[in-house]
Protein backbone atom coordinates (compact mmCIF):
# COMPACT_ATOMS: atom_id res chain seq x y z
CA UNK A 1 81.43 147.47 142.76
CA UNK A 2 80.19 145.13 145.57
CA UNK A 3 77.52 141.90 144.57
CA UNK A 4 74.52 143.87 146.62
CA UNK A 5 75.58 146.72 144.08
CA UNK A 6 74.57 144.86 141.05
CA UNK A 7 71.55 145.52 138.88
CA UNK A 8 69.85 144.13 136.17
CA UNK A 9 70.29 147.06 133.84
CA UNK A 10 66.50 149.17 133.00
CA UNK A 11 64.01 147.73 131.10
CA UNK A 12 65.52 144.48 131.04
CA UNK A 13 62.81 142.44 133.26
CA UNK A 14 59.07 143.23 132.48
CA UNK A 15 55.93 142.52 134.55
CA UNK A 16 54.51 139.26 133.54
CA UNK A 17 50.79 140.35 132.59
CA UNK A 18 48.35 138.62 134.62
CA UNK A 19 45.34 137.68 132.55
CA UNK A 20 42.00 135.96 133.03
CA UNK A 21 41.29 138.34 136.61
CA UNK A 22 37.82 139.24 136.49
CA UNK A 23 35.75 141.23 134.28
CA UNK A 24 36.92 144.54 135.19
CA UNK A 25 40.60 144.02 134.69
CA UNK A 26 42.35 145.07 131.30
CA UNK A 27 43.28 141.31 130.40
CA UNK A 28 39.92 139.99 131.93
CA UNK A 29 37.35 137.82 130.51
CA UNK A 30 38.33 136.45 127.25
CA UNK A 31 41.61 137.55 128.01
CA UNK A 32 42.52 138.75 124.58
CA UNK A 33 41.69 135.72 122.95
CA UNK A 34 38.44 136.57 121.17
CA UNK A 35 35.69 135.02 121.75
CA UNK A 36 34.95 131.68 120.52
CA UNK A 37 37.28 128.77 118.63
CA UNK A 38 39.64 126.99 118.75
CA UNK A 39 42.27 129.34 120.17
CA UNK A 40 39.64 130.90 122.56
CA UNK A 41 39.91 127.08 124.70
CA UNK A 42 43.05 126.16 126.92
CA UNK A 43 45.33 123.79 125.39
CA UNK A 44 43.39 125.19 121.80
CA UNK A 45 45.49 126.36 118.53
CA UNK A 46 47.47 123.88 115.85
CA UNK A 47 51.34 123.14 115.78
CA UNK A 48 53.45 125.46 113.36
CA UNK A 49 53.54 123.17 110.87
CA UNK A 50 49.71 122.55 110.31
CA UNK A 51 48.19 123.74 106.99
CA UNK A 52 44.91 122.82 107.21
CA UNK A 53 44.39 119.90 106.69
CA UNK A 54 46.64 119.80 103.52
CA UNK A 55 49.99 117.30 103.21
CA UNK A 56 52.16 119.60 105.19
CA UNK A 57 55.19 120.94 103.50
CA UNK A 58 57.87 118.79 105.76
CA UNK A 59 55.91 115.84 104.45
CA UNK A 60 56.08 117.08 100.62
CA UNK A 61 59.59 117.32 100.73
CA UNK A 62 61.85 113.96 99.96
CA UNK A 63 64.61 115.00 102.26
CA UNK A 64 63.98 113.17 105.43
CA UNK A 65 62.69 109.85 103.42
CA UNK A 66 64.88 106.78 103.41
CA UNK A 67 66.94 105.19 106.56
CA UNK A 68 70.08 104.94 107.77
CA UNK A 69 72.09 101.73 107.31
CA UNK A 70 73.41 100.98 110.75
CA UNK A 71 75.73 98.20 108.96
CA UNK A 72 77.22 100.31 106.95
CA UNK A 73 81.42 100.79 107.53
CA UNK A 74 83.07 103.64 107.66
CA UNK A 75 86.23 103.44 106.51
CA UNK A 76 89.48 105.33 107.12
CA UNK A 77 90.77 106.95 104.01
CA UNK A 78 94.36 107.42 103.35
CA UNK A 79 96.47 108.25 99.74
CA UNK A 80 99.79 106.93 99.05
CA UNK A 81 100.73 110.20 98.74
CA UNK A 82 100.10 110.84 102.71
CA UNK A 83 102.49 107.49 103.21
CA UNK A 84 105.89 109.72 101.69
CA UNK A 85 106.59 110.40 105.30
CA UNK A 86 107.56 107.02 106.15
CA UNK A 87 111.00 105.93 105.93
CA UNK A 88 112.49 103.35 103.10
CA UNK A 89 111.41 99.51 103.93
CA UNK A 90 109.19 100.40 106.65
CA UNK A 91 106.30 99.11 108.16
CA UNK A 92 102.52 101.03 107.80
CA UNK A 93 100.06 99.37 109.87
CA UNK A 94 97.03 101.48 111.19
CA UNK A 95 98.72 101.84 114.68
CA UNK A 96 101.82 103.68 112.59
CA UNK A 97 99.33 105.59 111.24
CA UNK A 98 97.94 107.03 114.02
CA UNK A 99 101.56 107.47 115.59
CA UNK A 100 102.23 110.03 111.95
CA UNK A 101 98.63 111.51 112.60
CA UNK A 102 97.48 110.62 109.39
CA UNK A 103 94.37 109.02 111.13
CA UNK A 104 92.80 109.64 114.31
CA UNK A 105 92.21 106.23 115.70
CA UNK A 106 92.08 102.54 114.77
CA UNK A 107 88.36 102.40 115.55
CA UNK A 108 87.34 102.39 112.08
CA UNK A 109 89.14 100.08 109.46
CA UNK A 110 91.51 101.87 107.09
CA UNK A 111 91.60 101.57 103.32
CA UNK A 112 94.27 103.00 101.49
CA UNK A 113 93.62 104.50 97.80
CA UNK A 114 95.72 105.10 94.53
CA UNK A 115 96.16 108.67 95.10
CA UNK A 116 99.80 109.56 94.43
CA UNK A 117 102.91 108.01 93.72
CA UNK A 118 105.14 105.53 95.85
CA UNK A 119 108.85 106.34 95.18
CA UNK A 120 110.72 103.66 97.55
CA UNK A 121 109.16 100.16 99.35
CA UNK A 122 107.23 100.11 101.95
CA UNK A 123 104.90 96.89 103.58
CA UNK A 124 101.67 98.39 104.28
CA UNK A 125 99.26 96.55 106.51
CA UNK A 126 95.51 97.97 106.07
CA UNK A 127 91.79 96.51 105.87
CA UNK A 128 91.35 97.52 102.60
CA UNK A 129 92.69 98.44 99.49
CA UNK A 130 92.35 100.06 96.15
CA UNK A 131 93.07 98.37 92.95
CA UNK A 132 95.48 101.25 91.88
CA UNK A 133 96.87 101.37 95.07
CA UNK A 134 97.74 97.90 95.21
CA UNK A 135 99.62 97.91 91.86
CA UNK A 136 101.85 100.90 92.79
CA UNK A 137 102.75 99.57 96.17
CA UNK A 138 104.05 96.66 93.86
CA UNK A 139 105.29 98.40 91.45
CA UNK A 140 107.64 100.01 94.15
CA UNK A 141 109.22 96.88 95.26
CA UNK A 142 106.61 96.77 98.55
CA UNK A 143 104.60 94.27 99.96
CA UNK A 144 100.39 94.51 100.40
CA UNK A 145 98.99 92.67 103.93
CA UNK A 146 94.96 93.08 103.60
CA UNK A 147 93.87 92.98 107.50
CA UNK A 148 90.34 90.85 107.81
């Protein structure tokens, strides 16, 4: 098969139909838009979405109402039991975190939460932290270093 070979396969491009020609012609005169209103008159008819006149249903509806908070922070969540990976005594800061690929990036401030049990010490740096996790960090004989 050359490129001068190829063909769109049959059927698969139509005529466009040309309206508005003359009287004569099939799609002549009105043009198959009837003959008077609101449709009938270039740039005529209503967007999908119009009902008449009546509160339109994407306006009923409470789902787009509101804002978005553009000071809200996102954190970056991560359990205690996601820090068992790390050795005895060492250091978790959000840069060793990323390094283990337990977060993506140190773009957003981390928070660690209570979830799971520390067995051995371990000084965690993070923004943020959990009431429970805070106790069982301490309770394992580590050390808590909240990031501003």
């Amino acid at each position: 098969m050359k490129l001068h070979e190829l063909r769109a396969s049959q059927g698969a491009h139509r005529k466009r139909k040309r309206v508005a020609r003359g009287t004569a012609g099939a799609g002549g005169k009105t043009a198959g838009r009837g003959t008077k209103g609101q449709n009938s008159r270039t740039g005529g008819g209503v967007p999908p979405y119009f009902e008449g006149g009546q509160l339109p249903l994407v306006r009923r509806l409470p789902v787009k109402r509101g804002f978005t908070n553009i000071f809200k922070i996102v954190y970056s969540v991560v359990n205690l039991d996601c820090l068992a990976e790390f050795e005895k005594d060492s250091r978790v800061d959000p840069d060793a975190l990323v390094i283990a690929g337990i977060i993506k990036s140190v773009k957003n401030p981390v928070k660690i939460l209570g979830r799971g049990e520390l067995q051995y010490p371990l000084t965690v740096t993070a923004h943020k932290f959990s009431t429970a996790a805070k106790e069982k960090i301490q309770a394992a004989g580590g050390t808590v270093v909240e990031l501003s």
